[in-house]
PDB file of N, CA and C in Angstrom:
ATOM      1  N   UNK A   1      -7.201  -1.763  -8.014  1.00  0.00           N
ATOM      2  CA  UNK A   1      -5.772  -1.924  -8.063  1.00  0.00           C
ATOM      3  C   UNK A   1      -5.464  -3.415  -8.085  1.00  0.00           C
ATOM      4  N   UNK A   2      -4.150  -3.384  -8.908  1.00  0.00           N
ATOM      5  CA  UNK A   2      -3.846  -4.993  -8.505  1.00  0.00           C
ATOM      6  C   UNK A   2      -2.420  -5.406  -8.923  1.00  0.00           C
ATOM      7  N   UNK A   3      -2.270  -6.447  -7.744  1.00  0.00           N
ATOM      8  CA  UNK A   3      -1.074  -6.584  -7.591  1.00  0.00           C
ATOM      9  C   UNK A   3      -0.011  -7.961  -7.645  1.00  0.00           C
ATOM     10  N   UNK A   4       1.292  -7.911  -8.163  1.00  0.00           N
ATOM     11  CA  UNK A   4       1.671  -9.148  -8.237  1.00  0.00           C
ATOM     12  C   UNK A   4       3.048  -9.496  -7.820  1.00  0.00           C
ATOM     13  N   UNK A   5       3.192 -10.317  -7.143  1.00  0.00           N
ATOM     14  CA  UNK A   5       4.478 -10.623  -6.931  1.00  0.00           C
ATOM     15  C   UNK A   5       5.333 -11.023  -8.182  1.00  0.00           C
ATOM     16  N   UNK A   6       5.854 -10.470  -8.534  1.00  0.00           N
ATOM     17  CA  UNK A   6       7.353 -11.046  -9.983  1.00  0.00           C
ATOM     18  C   UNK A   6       8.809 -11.849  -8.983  1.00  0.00           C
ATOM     19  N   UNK A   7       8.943 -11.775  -7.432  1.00  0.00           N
ATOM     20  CA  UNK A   7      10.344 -12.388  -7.359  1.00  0.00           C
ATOM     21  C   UNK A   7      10.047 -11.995  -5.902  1.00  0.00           C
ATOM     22  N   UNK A   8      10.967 -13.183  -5.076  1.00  0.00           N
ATOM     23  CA  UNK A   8      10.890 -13.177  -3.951  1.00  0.00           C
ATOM     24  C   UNK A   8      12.102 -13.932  -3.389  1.00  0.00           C
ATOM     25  N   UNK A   9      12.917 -13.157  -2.457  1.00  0.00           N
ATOM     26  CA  UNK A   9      14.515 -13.815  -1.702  1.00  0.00           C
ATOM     27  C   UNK A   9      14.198 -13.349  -0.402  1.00  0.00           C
ATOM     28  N   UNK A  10      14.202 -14.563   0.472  1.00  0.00           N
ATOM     29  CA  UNK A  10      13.824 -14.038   1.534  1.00  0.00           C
ATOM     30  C   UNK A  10      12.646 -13.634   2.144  1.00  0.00           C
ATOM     31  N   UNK A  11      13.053 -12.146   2.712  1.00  0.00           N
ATOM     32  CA  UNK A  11      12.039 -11.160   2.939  1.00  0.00           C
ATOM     33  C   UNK A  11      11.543 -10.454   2.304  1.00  0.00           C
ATOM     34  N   UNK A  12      12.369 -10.236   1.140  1.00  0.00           N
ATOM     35  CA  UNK A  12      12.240  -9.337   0.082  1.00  0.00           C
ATOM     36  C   UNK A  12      11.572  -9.806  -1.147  1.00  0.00           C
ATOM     37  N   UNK A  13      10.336  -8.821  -1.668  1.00  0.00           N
ATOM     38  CA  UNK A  13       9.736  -9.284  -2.356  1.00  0.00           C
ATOM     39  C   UNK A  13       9.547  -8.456  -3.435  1.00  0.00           C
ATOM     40  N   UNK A  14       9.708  -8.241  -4.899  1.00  0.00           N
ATOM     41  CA  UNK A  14       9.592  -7.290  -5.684  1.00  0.00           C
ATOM     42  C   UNK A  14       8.378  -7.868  -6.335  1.00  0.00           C
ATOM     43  N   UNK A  15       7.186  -6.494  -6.692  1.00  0.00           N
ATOM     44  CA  UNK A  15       6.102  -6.757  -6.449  1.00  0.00           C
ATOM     45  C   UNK A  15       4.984  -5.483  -7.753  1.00  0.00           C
ATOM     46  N   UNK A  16       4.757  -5.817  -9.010  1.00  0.00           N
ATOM     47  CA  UNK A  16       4.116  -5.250  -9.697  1.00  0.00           C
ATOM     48  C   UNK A  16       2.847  -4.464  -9.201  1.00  0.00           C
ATOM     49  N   UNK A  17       2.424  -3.133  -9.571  1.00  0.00           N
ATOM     50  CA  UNK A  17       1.376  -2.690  -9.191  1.00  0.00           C
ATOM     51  C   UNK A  17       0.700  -1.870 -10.115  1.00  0.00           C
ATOM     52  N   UNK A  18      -0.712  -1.900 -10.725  1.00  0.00           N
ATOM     53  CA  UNK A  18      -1.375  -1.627 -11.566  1.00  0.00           C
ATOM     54  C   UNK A  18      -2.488  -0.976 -10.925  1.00  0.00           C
ATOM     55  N   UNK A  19      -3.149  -0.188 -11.303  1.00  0.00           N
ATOM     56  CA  UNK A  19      -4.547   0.951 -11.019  1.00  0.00           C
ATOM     57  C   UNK A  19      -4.538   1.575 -11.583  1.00  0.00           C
ATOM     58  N   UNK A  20      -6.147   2.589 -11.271  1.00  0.00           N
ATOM     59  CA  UNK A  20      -6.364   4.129 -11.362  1.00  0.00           C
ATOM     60  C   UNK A  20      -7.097   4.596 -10.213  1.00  0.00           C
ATOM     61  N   UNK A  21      -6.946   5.875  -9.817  1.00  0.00           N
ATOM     62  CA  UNK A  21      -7.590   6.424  -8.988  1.00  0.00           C
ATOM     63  C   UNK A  21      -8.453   7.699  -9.717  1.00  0.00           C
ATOM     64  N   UNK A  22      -9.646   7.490  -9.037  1.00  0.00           N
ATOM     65  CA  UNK A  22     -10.493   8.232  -9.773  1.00  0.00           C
ATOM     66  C   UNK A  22     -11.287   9.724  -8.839  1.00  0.00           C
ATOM     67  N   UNK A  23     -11.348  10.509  -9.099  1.00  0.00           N
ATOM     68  CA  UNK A  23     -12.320  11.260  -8.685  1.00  0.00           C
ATOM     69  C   UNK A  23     -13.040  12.777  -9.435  1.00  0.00           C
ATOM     70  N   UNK A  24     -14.278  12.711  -8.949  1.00  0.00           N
ATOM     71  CA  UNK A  24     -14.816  13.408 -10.266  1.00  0.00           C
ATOM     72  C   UNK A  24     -14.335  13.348 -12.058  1.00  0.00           C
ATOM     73  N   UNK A  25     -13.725  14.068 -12.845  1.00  0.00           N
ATOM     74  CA  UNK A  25     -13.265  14.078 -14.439  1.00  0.00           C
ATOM     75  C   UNK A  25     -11.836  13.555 -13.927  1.00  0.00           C
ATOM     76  N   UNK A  26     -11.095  13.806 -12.969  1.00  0.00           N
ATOM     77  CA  UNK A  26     -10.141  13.302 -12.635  1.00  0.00           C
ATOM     78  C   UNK A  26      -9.736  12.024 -12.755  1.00  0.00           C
ATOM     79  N   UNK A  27      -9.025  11.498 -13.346  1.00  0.00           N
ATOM     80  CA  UNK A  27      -8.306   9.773 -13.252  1.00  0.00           C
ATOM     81  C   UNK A  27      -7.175   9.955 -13.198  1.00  0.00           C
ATOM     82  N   UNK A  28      -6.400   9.224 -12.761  1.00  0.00           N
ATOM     83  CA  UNK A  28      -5.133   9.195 -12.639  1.00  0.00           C
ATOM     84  C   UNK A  28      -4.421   7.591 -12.615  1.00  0.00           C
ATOM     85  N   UNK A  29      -3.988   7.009 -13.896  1.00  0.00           N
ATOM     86  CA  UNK A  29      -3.536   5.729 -13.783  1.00  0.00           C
ATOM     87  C   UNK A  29      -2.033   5.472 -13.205  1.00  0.00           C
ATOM     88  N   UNK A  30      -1.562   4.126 -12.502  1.00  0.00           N
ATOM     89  CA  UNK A  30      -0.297   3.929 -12.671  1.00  0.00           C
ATOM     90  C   UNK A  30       0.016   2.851 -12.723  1.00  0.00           C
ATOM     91  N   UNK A  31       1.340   2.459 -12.824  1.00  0.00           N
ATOM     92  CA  UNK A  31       2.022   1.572 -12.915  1.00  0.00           C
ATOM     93  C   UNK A  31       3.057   1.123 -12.415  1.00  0.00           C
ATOM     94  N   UNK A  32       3.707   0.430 -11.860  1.00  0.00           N
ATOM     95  CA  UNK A  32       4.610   0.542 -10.674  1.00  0.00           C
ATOM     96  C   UNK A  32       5.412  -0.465 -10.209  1.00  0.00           C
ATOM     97  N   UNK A  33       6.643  -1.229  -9.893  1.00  0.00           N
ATOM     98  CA  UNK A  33       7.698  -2.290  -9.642  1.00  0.00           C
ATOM     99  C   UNK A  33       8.043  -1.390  -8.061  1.00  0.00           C
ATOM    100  N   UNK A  34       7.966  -2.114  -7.307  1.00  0.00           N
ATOM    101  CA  UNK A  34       8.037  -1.852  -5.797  1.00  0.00           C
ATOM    102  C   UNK A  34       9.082  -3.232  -5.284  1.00  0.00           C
ATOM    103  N   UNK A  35      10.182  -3.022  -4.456  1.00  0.00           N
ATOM    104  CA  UNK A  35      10.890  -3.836  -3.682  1.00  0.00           C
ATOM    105  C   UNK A  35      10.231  -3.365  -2.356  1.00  0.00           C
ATOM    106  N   UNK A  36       9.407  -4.646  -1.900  1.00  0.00           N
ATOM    107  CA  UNK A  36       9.064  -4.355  -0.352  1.00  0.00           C
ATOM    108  C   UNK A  36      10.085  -5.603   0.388  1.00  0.00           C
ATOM    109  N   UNK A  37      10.063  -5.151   1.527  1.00  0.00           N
ATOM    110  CA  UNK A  37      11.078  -5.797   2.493  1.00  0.00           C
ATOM    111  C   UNK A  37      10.299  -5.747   3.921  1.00  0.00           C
ATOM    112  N   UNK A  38      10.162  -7.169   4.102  1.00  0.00           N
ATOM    113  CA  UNK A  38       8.993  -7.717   5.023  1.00  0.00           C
ATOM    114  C   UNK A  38       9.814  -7.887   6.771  1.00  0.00           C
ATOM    115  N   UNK A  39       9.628  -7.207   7.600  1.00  0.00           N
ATOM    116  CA  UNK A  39      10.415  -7.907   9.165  1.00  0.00           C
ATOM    117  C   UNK A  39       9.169  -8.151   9.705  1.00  0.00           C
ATOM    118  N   UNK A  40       8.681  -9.612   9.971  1.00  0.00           N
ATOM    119  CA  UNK A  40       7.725  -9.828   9.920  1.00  0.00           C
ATOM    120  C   UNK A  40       7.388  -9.761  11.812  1.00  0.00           C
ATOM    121  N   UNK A  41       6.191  -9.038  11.764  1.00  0.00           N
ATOM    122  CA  UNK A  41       5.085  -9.023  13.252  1.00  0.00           C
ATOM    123  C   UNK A  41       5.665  -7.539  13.721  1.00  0.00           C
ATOM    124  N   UNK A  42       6.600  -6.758  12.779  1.00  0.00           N
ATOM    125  CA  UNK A  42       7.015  -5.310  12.880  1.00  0.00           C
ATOM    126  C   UNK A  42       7.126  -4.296  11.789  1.00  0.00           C
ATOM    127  N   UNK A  43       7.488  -4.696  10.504  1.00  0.00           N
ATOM    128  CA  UNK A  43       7.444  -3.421   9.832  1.00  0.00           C
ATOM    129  C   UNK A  43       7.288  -4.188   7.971  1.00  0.00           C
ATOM    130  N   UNK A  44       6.799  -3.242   7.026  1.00  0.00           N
ATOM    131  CA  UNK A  44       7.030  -3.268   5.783  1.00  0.00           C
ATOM    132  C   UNK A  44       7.437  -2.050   5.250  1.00  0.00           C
ATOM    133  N   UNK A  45       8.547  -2.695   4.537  1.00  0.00           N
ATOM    134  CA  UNK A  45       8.850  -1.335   3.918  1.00  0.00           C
ATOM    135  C   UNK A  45       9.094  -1.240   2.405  1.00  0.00           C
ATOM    136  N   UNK A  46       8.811  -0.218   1.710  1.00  0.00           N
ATOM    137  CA  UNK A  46       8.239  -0.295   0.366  1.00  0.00           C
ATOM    138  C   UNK A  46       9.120   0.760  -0.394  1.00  0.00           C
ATOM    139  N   UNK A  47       9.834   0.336  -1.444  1.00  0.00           N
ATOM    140  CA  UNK A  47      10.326   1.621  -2.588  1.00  0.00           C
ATOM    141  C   UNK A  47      10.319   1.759  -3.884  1.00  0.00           C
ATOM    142  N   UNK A  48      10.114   2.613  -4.976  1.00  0.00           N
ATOM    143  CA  UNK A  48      10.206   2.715  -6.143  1.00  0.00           C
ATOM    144  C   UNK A  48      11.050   1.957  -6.515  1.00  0.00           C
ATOM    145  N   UNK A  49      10.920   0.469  -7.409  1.00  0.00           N
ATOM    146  CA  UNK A  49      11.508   0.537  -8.274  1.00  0.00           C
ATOM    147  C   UNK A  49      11.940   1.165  -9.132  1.00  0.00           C
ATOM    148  N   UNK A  50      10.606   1.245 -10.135  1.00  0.00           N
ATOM    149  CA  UNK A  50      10.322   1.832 -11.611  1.00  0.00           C
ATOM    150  C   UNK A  50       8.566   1.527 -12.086  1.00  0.00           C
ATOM    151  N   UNK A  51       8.496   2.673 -12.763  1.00  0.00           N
ATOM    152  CA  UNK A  51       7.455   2.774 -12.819  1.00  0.00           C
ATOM    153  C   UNK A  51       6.749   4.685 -13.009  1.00  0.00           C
ATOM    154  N   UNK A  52       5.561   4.740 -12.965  1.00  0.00           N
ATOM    155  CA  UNK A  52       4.905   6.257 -13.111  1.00  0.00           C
ATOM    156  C   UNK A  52       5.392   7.224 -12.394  1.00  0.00           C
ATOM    157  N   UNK A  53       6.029   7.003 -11.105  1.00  0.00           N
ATOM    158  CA  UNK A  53       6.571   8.038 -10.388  1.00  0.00           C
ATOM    159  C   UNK A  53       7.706   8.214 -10.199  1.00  0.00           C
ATOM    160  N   UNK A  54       8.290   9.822 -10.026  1.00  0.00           N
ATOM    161  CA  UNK A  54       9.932  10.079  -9.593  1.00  0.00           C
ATOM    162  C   UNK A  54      10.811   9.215  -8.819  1.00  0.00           C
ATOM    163  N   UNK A  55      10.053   9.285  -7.377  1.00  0.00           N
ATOM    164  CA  UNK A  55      10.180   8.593  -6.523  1.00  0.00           C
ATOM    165  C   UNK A  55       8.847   8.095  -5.280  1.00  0.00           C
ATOM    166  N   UNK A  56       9.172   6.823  -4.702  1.00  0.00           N
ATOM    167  CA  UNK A  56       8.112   6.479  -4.061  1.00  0.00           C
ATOM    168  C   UNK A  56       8.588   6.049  -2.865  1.00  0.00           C
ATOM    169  N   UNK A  57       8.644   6.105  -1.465  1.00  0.00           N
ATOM    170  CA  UNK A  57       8.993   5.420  -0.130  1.00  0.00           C
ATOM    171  C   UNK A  57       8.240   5.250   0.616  1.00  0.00           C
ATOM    172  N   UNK A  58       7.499   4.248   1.658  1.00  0.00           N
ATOM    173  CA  UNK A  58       6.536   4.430   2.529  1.00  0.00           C
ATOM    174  C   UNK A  58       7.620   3.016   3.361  1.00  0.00           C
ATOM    175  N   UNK A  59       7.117   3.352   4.199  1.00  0.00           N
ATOM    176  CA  UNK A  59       7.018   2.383   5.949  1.00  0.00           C
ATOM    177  C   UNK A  59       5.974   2.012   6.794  1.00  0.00           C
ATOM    178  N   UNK A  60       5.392   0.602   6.892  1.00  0.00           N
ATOM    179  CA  UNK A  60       4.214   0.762   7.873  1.00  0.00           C
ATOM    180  C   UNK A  60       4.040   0.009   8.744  1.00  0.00           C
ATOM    181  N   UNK A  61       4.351   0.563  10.247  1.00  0.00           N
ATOM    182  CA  UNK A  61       5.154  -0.369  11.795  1.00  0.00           C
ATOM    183  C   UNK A  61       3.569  -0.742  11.817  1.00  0.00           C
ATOM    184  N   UNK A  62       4.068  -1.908  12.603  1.00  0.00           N
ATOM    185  CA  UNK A  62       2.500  -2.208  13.111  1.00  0.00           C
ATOM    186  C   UNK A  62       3.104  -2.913  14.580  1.00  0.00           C
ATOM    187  N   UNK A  63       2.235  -1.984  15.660  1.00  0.00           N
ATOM    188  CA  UNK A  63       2.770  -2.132  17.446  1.00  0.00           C
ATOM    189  C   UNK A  63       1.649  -2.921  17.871  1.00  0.00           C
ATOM    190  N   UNK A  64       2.208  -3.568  18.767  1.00  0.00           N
ATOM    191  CA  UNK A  64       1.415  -4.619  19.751  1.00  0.00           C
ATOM    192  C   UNK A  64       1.031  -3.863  21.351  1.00  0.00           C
ATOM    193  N   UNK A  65      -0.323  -3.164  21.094  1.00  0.00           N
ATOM    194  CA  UNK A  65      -0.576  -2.230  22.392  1.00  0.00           C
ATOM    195  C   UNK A  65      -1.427  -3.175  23.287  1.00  0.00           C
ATOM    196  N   UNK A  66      -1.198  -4.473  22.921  1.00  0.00           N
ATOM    197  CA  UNK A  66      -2.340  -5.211  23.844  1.00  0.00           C
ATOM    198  C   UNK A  66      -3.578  -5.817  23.429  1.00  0.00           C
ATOM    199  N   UNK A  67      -4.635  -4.315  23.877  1.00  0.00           N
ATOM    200  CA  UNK A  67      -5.625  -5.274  23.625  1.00  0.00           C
ATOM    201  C   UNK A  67      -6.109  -4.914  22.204  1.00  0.00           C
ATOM    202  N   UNK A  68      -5.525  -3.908  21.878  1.00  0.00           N
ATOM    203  CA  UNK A  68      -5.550  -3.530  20.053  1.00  0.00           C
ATOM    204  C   UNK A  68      -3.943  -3.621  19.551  1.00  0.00           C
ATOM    205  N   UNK A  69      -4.134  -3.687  18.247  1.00  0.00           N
ATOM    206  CA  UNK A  69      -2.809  -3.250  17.268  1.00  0.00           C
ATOM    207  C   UNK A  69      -2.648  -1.869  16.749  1.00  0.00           C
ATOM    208  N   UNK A  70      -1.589  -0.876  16.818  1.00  0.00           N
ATOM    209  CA  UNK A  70      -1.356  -0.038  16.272  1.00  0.00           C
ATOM    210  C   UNK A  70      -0.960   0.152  14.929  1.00  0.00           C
ATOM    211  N   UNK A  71      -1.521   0.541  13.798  1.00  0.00           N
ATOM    212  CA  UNK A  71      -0.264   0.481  12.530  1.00  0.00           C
ATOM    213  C   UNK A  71      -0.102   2.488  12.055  1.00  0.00           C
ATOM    214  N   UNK A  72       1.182   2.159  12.023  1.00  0.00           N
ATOM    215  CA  UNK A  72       1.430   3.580  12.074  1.00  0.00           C
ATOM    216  C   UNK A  72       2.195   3.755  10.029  1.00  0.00           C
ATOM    217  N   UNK A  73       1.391   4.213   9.172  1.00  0.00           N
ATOM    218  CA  UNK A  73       1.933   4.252   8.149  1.00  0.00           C
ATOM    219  C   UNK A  73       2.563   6.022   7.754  1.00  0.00           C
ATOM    220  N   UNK A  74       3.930   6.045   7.478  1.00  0.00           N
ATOM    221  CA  UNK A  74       4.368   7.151   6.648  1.00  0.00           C
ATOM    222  C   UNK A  74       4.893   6.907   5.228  1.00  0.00           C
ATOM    223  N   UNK A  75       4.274   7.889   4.324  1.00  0.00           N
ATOM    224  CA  UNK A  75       5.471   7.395   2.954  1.00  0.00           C
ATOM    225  C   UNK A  75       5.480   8.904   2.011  1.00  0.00           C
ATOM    226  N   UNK A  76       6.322   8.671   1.625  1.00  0.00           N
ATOM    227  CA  UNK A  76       6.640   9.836   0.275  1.00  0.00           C
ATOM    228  C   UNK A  76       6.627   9.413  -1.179  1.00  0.00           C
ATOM    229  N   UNK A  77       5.957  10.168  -1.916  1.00  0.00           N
ATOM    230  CA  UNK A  77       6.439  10.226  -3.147  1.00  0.00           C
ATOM    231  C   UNK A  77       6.267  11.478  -4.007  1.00  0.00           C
ATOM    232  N   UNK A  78       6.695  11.350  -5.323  1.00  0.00           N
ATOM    233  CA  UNK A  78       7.263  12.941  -6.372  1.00  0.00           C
ATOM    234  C   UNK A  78       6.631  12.103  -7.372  1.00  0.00           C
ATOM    235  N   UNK A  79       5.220  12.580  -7.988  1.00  0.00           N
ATOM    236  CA  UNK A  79       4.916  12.483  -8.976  1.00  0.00           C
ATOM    237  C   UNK A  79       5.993  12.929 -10.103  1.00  0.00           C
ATOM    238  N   UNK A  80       5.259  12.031 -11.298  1.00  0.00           N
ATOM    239  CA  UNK A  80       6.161  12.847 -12.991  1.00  0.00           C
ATOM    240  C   UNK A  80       5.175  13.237 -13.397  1.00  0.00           C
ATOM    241  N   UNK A  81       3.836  13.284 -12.813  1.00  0.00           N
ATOM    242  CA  UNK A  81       3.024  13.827 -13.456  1.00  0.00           C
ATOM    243  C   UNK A  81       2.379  15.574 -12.993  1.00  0.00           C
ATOM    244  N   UNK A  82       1.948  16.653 -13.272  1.00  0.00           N
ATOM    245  CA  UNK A  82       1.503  17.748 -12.873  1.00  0.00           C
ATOM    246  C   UNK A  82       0.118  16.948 -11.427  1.00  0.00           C
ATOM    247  N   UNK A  83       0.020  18.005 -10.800  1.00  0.00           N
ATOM    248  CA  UNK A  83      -1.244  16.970  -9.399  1.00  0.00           C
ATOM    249  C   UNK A  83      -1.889  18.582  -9.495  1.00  0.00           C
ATOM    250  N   UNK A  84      -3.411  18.364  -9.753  1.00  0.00           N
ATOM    251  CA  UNK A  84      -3.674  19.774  -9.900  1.00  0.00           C
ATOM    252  C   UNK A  84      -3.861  19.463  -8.054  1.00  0.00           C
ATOM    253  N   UNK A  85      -3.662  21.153  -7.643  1.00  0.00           N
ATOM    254  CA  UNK A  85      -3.448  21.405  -6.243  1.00  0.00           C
ATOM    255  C   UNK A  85      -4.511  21.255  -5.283  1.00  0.00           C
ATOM    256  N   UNK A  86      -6.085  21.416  -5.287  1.00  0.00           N
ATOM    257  CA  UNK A  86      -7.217  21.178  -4.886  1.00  0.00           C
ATOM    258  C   UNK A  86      -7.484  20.017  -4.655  1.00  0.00           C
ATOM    259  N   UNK A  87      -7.655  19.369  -5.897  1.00  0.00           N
ATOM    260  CA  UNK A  87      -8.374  17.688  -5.982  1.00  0.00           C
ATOM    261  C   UNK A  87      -7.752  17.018  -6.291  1.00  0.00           C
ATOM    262  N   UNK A  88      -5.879  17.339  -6.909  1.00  0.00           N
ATOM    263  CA  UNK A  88      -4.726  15.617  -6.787  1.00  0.00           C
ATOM    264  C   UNK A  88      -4.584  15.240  -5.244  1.00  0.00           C
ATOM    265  N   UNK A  89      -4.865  16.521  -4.494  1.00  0.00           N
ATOM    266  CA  UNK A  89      -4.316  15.715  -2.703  1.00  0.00           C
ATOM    267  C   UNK A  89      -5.535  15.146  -2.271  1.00  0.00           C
ATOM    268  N   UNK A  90      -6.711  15.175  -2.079  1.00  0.00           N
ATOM    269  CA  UNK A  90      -7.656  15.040  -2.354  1.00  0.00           C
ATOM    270  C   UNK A  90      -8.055  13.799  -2.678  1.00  0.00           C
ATOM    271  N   UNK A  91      -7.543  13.195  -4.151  1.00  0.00           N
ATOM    272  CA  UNK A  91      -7.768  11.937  -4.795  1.00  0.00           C
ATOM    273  C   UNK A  91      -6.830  11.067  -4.021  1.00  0.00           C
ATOM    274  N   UNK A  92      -5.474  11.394  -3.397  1.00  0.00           N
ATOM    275  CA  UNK A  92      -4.522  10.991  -3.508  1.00  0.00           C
ATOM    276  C   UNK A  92      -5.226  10.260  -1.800  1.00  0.00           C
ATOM    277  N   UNK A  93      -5.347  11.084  -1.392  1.00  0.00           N
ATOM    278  CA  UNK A  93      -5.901  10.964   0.272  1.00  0.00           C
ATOM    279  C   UNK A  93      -7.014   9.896  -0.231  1.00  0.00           C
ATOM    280  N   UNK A  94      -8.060   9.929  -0.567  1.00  0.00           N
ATOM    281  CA  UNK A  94      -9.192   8.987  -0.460  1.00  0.00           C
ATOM    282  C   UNK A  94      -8.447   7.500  -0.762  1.00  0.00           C
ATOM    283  N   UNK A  95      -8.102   7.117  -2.223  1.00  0.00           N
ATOM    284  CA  UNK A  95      -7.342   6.573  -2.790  1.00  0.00           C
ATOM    285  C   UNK A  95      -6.729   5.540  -1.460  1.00  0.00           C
ATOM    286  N   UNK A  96      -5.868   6.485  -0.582  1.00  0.00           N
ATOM    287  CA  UNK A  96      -5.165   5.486   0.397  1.00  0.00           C
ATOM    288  C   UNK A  96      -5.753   5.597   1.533  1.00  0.00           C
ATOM    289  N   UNK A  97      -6.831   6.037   1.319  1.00  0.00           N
ATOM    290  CA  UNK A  97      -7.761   5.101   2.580  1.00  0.00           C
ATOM    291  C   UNK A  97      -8.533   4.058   2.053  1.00  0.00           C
ATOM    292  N   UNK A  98      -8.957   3.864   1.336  1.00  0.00           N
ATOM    293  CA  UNK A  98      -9.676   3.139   0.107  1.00  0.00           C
ATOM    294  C   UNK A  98      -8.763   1.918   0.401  1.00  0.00           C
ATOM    295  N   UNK A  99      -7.189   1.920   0.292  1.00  0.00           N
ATOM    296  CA  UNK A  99      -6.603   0.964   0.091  1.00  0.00           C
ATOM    297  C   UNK A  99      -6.329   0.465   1.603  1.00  0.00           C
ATOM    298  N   UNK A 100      -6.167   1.530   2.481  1.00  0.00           N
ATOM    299  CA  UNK A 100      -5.779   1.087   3.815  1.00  0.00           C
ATOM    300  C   UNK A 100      -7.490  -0.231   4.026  1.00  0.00           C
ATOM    301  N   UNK A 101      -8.846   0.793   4.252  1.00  0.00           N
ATOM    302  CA  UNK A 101      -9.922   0.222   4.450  1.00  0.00           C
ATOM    303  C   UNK A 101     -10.099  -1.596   3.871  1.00  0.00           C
ATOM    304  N   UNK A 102      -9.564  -1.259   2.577  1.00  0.00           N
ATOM    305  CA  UNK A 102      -9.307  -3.081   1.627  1.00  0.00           C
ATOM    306  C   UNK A 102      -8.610  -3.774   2.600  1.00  0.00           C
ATOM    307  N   UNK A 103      -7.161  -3.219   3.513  1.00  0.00           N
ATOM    308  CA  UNK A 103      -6.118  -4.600   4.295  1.00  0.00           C
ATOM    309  C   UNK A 103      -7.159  -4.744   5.112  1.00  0.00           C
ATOM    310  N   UNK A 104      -7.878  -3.653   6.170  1.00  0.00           N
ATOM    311  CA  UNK A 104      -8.437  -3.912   7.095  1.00  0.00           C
ATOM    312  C   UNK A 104      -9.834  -4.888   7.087  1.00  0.00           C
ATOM    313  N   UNK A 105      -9.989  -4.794   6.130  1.00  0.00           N
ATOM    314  CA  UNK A 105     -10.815  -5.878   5.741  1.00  0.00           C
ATOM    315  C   UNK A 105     -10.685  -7.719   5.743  1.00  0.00           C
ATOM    316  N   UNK A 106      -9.264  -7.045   4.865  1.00  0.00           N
ATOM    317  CA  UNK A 106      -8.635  -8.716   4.495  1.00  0.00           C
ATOM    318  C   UNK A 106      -8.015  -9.292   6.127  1.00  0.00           C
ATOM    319  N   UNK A 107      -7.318  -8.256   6.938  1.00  0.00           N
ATOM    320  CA  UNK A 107      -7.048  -8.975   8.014  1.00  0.00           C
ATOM    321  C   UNK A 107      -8.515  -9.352   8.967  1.00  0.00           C
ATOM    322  N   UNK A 108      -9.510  -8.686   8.808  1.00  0.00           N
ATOM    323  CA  UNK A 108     -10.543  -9.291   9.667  1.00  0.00           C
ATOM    324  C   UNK A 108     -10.906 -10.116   9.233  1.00  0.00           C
ATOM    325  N   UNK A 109     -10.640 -10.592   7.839  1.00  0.00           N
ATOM    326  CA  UNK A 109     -11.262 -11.694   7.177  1.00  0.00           C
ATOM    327  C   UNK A 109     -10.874 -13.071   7.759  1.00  0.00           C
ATOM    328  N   UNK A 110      -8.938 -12.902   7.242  1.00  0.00           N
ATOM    329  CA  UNK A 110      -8.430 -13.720   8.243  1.00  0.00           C
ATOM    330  C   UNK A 110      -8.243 -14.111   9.372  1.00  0.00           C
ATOM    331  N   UNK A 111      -9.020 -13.289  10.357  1.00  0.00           N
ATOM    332  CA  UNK A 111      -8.909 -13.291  11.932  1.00  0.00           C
ATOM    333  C   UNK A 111     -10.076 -13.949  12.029  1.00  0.00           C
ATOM    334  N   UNK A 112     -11.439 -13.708  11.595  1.00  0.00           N
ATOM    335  CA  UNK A 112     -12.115 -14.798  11.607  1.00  0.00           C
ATOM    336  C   UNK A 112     -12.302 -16.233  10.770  1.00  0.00           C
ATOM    337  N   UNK A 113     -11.424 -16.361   9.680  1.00  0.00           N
ATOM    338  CA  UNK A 113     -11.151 -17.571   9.354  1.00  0.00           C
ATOM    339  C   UNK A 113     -10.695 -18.494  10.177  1.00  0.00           C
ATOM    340  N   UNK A 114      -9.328 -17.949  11.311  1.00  0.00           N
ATOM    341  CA  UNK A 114      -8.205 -17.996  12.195  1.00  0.00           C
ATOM    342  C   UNK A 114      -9.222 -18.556  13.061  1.00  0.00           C
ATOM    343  N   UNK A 115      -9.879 -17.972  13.756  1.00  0.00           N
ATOM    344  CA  UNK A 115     -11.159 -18.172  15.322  1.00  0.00           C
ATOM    345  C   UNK A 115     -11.915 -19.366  14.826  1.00  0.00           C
ATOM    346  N   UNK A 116     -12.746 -19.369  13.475  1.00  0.00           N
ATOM    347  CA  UNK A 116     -13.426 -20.169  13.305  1.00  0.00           C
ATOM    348  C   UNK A 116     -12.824 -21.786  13.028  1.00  0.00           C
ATOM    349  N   UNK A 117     -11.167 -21.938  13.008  1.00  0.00           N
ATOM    350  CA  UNK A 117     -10.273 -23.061  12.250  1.00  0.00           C
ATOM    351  C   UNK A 117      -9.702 -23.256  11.511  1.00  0.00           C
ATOM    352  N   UNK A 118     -10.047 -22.031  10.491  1.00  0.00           N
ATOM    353  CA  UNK A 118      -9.955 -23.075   9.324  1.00  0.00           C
ATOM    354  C   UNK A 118      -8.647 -22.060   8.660  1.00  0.00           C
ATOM    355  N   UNK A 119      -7.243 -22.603   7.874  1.00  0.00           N
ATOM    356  CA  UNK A 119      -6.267 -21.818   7.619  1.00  0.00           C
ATOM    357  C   UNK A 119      -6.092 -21.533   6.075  1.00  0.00           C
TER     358      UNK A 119
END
């Protein structure tokens, strides 16, 4: 997947998004213009512009429990495309762990960049 910022006011950032998700004969490409809206050290929140799907909404809080962080993600969307019923939820599920697993990465990346100095 990959992604680009086109415009930014503020908090608000409208933000191109390109992929496919794959599994078994299954692919599924998209394409996508997202307005996310940043309250930063508490929430992002994300909506269809325009793009492959009907509609798209997600939210993802992230809580300060101490000695860990919580991030609590919900979102919706309505394909325009048919999702065969077995293996579109399926693809759809791996897919966004796949993508969750990528931040969690990038923030440990930066947490030890952060420890070691360097910004």
């Amino acid at each position: 997947m990959s992604s680009r910022i086109l415009g930014r006011e503020g908090n608000t950032l409208s933000v191109e998004q390109k992929g496919k998700a794959s599994r078994g004969p299954l692919t599924i490409s998209f394409e996508n213009v997202r307005e996310i809206v940043l309250t930063p050290q508490r929430e992002v929140h994300s909506r269809l512009v325009s793009g492959d799907l009907k509609a798209s909404e997600f939210t993802t809080r992230v809580i300060d429990r101490g000695a860990f962080t919580q991030i609590i993600n919900h979102g919706e969307f309505i394909p325009n495309i048919w999702v065969p019923p077995v293996i579109g939820p399926a693809l759809i599920e791996a897919e966004t762990r796949k993508q969750f697993q990528e931040l969690r990465l990038e923030i440990l990346r930066r947490k030890a960049e952060t420890a070691a100095g360097r910004h």
